[in-house]
Protein backbone atom coordinates (compact mmCIF):
# COMPACT_ATOMS: atom_id res chain seq x y z
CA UNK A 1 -7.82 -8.45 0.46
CA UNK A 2 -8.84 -5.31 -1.82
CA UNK A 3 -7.94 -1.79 -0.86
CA UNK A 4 -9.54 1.21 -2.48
CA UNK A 5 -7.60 4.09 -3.05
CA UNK A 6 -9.77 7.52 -4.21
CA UNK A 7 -7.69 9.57 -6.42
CA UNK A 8 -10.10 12.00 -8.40
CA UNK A 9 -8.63 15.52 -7.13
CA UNK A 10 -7.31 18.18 -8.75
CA UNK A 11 -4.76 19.33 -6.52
CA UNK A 12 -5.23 22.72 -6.88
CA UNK A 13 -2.90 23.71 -3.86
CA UNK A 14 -0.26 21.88 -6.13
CA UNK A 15 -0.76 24.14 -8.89
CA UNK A 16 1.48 24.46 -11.52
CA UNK A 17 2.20 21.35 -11.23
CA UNK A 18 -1.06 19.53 -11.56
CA UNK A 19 -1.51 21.62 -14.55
CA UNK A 20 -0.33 18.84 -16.36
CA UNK A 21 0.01 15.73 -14.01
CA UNK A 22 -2.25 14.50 -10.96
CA UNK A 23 -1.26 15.26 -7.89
CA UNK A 24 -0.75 11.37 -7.03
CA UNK A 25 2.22 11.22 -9.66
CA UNK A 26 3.72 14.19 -8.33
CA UNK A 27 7.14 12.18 -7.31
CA UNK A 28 8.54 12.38 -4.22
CA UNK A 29 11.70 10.24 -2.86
CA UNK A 30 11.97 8.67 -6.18
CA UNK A 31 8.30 7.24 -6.83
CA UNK A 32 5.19 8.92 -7.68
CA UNK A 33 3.20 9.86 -3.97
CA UNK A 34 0.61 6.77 -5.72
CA UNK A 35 4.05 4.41 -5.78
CA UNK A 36 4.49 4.59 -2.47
CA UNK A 37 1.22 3.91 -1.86
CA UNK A 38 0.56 0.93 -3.32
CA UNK A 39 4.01 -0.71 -2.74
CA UNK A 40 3.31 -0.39 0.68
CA UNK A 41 -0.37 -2.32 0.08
CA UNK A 42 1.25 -5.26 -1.46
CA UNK A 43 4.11 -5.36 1.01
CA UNK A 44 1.15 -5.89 3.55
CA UNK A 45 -0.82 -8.63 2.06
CA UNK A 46 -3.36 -6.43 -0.50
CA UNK A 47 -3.55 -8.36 -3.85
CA UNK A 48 -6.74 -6.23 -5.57
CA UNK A 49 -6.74 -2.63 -5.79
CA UNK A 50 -9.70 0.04 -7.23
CA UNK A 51 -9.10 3.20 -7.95
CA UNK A 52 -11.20 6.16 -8.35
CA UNK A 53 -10.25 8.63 -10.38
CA UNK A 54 -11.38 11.63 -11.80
CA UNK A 55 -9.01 14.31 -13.11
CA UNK A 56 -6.24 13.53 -15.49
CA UNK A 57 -7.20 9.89 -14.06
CA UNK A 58 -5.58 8.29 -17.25
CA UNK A 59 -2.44 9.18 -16.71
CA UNK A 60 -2.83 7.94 -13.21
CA UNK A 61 -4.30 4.46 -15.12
CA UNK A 62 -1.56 3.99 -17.50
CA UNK A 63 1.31 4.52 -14.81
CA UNK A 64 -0.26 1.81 -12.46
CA UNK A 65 -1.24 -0.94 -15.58
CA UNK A 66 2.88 -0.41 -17.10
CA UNK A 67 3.59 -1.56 -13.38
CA UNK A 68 1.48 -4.04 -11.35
CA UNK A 69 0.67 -7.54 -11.75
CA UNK A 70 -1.96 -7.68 -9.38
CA UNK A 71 -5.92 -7.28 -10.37
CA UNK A 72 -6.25 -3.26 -10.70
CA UNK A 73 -10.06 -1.90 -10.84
CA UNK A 74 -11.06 1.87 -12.55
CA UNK A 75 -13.99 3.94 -11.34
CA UNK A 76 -14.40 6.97 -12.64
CA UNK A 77 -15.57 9.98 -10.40
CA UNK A 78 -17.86 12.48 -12.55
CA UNK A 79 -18.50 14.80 -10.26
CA UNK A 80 -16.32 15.78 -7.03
CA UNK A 81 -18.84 15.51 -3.78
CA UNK A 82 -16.70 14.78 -1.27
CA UNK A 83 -14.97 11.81 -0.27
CA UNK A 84 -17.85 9.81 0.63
CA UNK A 85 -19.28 10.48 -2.97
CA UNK A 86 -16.03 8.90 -3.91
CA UNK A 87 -16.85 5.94 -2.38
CA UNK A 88 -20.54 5.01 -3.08
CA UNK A 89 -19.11 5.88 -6.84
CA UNK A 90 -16.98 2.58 -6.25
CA UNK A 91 -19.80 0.32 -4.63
CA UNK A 92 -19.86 -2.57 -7.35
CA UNK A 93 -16.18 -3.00 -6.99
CA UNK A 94 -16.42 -3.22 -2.97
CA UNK A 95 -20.19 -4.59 -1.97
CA UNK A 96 -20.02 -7.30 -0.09
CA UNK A 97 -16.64 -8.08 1.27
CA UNK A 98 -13.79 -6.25 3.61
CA UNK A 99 -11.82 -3.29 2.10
CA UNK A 100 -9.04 -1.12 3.18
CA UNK A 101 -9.02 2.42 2.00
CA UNK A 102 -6.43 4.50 1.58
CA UNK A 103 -6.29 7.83 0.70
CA UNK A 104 -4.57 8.67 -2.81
CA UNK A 105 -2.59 11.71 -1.25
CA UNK A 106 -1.18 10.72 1.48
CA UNK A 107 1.12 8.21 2.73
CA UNK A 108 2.06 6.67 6.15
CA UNK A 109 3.28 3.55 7.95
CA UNK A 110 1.64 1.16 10.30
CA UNK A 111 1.48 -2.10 10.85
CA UNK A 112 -1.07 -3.09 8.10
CA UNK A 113 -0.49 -7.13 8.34
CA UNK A 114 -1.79 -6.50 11.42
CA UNK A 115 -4.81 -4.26 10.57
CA UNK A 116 -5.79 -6.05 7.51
CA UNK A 117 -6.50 -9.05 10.33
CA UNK A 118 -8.72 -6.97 12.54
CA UNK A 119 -12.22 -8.42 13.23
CA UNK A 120 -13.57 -4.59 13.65
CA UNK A 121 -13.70 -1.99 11.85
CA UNK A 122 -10.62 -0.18 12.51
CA UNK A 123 -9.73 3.83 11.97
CA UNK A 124 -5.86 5.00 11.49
CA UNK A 125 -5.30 8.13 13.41
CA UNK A 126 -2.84 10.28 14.46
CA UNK A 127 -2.58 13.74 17.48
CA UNK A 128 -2.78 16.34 15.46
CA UNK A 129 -2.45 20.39 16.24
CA UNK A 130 -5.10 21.35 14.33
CA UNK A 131 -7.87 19.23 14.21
CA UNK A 132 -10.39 21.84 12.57
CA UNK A 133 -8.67 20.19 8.98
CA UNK A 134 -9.67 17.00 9.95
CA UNK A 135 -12.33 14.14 10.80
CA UNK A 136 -11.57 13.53 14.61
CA UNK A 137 -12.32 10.60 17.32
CA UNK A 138 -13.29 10.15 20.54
CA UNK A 139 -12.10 7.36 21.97
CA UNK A 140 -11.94 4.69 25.02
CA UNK A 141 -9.33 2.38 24.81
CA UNK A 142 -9.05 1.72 21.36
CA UNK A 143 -13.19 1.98 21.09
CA UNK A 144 -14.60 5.06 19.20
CA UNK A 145 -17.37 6.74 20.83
CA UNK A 146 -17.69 9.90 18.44
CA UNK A 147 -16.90 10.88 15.43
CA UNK A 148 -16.47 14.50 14.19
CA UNK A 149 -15.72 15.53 10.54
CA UNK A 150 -13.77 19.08 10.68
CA UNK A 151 -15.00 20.33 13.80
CA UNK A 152 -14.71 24.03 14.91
CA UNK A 153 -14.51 23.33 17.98
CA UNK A 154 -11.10 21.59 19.33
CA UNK A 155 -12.90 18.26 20.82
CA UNK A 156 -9.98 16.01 20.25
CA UNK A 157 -7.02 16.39 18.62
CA UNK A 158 -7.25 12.65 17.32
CA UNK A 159 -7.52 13.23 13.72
CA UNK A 160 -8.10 10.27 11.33
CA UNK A 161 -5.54 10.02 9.00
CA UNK A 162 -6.53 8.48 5.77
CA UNK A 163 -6.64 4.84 6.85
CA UNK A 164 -10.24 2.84 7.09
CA UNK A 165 -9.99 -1.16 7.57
CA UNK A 166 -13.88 -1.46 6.96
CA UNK A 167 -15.97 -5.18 7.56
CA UNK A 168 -19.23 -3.57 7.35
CA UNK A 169 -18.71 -2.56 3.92
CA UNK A 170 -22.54 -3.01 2.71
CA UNK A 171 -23.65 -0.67 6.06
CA UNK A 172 -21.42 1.98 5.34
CA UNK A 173 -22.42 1.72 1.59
CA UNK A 174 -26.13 2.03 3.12
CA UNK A 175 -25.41 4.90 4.93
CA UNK A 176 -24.29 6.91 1.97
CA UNK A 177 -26.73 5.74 -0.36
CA UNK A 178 -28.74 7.67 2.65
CA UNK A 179 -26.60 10.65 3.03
CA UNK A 180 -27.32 11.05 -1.14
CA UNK A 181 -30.71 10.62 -1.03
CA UNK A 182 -31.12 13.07 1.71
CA UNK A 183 -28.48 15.03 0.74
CA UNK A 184 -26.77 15.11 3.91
CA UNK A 185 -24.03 17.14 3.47
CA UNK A 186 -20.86 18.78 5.62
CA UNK A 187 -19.51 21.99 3.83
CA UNK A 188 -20.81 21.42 0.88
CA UNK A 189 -19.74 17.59 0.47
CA UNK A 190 -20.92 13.99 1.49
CA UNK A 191 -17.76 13.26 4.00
CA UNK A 192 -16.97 9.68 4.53
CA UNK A 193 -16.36 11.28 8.48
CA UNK A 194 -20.40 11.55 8.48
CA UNK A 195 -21.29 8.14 7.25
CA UNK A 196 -18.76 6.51 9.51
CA UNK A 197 -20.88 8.03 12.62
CA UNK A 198 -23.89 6.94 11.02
CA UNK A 199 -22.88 3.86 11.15
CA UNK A 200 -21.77 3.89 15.06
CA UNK A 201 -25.64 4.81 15.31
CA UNK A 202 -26.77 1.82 14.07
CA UNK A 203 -24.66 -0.28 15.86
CA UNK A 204 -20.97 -0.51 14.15
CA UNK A 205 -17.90 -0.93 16.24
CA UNK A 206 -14.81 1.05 15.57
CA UNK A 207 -11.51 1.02 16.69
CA UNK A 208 -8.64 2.83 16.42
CA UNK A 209 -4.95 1.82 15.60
CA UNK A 210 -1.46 4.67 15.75
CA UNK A 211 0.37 5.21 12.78
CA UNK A 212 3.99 5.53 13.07
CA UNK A 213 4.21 8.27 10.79
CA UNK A 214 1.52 10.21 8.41
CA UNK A 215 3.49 11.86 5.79
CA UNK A 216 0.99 15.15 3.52
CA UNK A 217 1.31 15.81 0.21
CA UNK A 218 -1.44 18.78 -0.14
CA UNK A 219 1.33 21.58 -0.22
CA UNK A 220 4.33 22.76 -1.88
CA UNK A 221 5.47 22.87 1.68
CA UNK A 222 4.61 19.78 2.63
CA UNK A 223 5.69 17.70 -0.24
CA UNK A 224 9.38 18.84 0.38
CA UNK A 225 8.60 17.76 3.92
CA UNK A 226 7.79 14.19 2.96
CA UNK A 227 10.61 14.33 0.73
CA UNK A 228 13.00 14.74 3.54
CA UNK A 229 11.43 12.66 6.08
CA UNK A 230 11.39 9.70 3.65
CA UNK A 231 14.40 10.36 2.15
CA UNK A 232 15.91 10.24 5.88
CA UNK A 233 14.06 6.86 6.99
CA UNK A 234 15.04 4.93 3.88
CA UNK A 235 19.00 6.92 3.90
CA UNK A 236 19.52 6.40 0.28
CA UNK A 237 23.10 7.19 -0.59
CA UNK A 238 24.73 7.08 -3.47
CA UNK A 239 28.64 7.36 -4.08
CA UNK A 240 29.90 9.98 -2.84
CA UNK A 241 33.46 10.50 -4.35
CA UNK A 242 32.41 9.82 -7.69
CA UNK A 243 34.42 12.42 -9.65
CA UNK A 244 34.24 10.47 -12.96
CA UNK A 245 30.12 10.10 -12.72
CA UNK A 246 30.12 13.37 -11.05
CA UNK A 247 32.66 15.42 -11.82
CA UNK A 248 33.83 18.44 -9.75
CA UNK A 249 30.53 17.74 -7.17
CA UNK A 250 29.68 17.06 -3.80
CA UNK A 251 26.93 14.73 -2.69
CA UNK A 252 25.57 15.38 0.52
CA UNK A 253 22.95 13.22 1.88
CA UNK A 254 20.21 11.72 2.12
CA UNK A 255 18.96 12.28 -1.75
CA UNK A 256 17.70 10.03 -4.34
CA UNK A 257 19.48 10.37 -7.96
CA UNK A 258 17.64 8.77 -10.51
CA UNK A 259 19.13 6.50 -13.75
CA UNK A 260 20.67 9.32 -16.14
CA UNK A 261 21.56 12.43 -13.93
CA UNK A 262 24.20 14.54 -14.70
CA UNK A 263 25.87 16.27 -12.31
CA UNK A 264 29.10 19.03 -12.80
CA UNK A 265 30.72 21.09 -10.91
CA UNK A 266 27.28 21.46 -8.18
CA UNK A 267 26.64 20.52 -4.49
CA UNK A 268 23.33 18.87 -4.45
CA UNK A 269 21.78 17.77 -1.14
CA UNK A 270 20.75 17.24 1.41
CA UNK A 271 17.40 16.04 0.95
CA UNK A 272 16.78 16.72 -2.79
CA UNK A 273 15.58 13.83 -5.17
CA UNK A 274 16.59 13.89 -9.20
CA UNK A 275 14.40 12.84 -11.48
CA UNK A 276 15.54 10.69 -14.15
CA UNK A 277 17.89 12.26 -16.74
CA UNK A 278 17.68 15.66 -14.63
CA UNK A 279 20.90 17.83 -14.73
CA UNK A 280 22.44 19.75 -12.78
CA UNK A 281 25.47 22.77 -13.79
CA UNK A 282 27.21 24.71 -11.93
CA UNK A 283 24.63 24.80 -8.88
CA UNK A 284 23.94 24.62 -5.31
CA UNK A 285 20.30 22.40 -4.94
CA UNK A 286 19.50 21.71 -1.09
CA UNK A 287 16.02 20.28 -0.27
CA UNK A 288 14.14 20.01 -3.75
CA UNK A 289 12.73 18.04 -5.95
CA UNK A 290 14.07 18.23 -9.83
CA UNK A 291 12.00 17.20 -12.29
CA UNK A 292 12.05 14.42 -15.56
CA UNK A 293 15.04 15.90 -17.74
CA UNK A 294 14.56 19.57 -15.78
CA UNK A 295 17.91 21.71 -16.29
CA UNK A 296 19.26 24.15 -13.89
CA UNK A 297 22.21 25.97 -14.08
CA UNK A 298 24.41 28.59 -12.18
CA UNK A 299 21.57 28.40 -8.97
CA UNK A 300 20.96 28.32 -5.70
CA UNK A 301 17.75 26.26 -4.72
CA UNK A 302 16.88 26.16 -1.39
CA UNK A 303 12.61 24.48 -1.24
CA UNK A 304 12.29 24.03 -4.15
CA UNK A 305 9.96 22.35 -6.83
CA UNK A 306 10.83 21.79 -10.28
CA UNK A 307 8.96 20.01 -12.98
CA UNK A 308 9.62 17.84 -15.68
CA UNK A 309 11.60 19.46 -18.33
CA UNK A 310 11.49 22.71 -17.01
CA UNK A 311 15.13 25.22 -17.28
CA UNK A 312 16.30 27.10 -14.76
CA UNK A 313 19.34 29.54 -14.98
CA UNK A 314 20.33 32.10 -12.89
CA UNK A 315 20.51 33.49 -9.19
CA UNK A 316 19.96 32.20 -5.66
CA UNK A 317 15.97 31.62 -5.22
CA UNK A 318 13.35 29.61 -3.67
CA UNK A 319 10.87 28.31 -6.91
CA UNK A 320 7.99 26.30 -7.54
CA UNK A 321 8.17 25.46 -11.09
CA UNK A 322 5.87 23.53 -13.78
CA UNK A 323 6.51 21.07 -16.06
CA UNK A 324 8.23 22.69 -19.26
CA UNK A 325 8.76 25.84 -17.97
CA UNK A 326 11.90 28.19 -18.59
CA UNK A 327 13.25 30.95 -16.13
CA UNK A 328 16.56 32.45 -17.20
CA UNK A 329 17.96 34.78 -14.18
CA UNK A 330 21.53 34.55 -15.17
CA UNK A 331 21.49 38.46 -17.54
């Protein structure tokens, strides 16, 4: 089975961070967000995976080639028109036969062996508060009877979440070769949403299937978020009395410590994740993510994101830091 995983953002609500990496590296629990997701794939039976990428994409490529074994596919997206434009980019790679896509920044869990042996064309969603942020179904049973990309109008709180098991792959490619050529667009873009409706008009069944969780990685915010809820489902805990590794600390989990930390005379955790060869002085870190060799020192960090090799000295602070950057608060 062959997933498809679009991937060409910029991440601009991630900024500074995806100054200098893609959003779908951006690591979180100790993988890249784009580790997660496509361990999980092969865990459920995928053995083919394309990509479409876009921004900083070879970064994203040379990551994923240093890793998997399995067949991996690159599209490149030239322009940014919306996720359905990300899709009809890929239609070479998927024409023809069953594919599962998946969203490049976000990640869930749901029974995919399960999905992946679906006769229909199944939908992942998930209640949502908001549902103006989202594509949205209507449903009976498990049958969709409407679909609605980003409506303004609460209809259903129902959203779908970033998870499309689709059979009729040449239809849906038919539909957006349509939605192109008439340019039939939803603010601004050619939304996968749209052509999935267009296809329940001529004569596509869709169903729907829960996810057990639907973890977002659009915002600072909500990266830390994932960071704790993931870091609490998979309870990875190192050592805690370990004054010879980490001398004069306290552990406190759930966190993730990477090969090569060094840790003195700090409390780190609960829910922070070290990157490798991060370390840590002197300091008080409690849900964060540190950064590839970052450095802090004589802190407090309380939300906090930190990139790869950035320094950090001085007082008690909330930060969202890029890669390589230096803040020195300790004068």
């Amino acid at each position: 089975m062959k997933a498809l995983i679009p991937a060409a953002g910029v991440g601009t609500r991630l900024r500074p961070h995806t100054h200098t990496i893609p959003k779908a590296l951006l690591p979180v629990a100790g993988k890249p967000i784009m580790g997660h997701i496509v361990d999980d794939l092969m865990a459920a039976g995928i053995d083919e995976v394309c990509f479409v990428t876009g921004y900083m994409g070879d970064q994203i490529r040379e990551w994923a080639e240093g890793r998997y074994r399995i067949p991996l596919h690159w599209i490149h997206q030239r322009e940014r028109l919306g996720l359905g434009h990300a899709i009809l980019t890929a239609a070479e790679a998927i024409r023809g036969e069953p594919v599962l896509i998946v969203l490049g920044d976000t990640l869930f869990e749901a029974d995919l062996p399960s999905v992946l042996k679906r006769p229909d064309n199944s939908l992942g969603v998930m209640t949502v508060e908001d549902p103006s942020r989202f594509g949205v179904v209507i449903v009976e049973g498990e049958k969709v009877v409407r679909l609605v990309e980003k409506p303004a109008e609460p209809i259903s709180h129902l959203a779908i979440a970033g998870l499309y098991m689709i059979r009729d792959t040449d239809l849906l490619l038919s539909c957006l070769e349509r939605m192109v050529a008439e340019d039939l667009r939803t603010r601004g873009e050619y939304q996968l949403t749209d052509a999935l409706a267009m296809m329940m008009e001529q004569g596509a069944v869709f169903r729907t299937f829960p996810l057990k969780s639907w973890f977002d990685c659009g915002l600072p915010e909500t990266v830390l978020e994932t960071n704790r809820r993931l870091l609490e489902r998979d309870a990875r805990v190192p050592a805690v009395d370990a004054p010879a590794e980490h001398p004069g600390s306290i552990i406190i989990p759930p966190v993730h410590l990477a090969e090569g930390v060094v840790i003195e005379q700090s409390v780190v955790g609960p829910w922070v994740t070290l990157d490798e060869g991060a370390i840590i002085r002197g300091s008080v870190i409690r849900n964060a993510i540190i950064g590839r060799r970052a450095r802090v020192e004589k802190s407090i960090l309380d939300g906090s994101l930190i990139g790869d090799h950035a320094v950090v000295i001085g007082r008690p602070m909330s930060l969202n830091v890029g890669d390589s950057s230096e803040i020195n608060l300790s004068c």
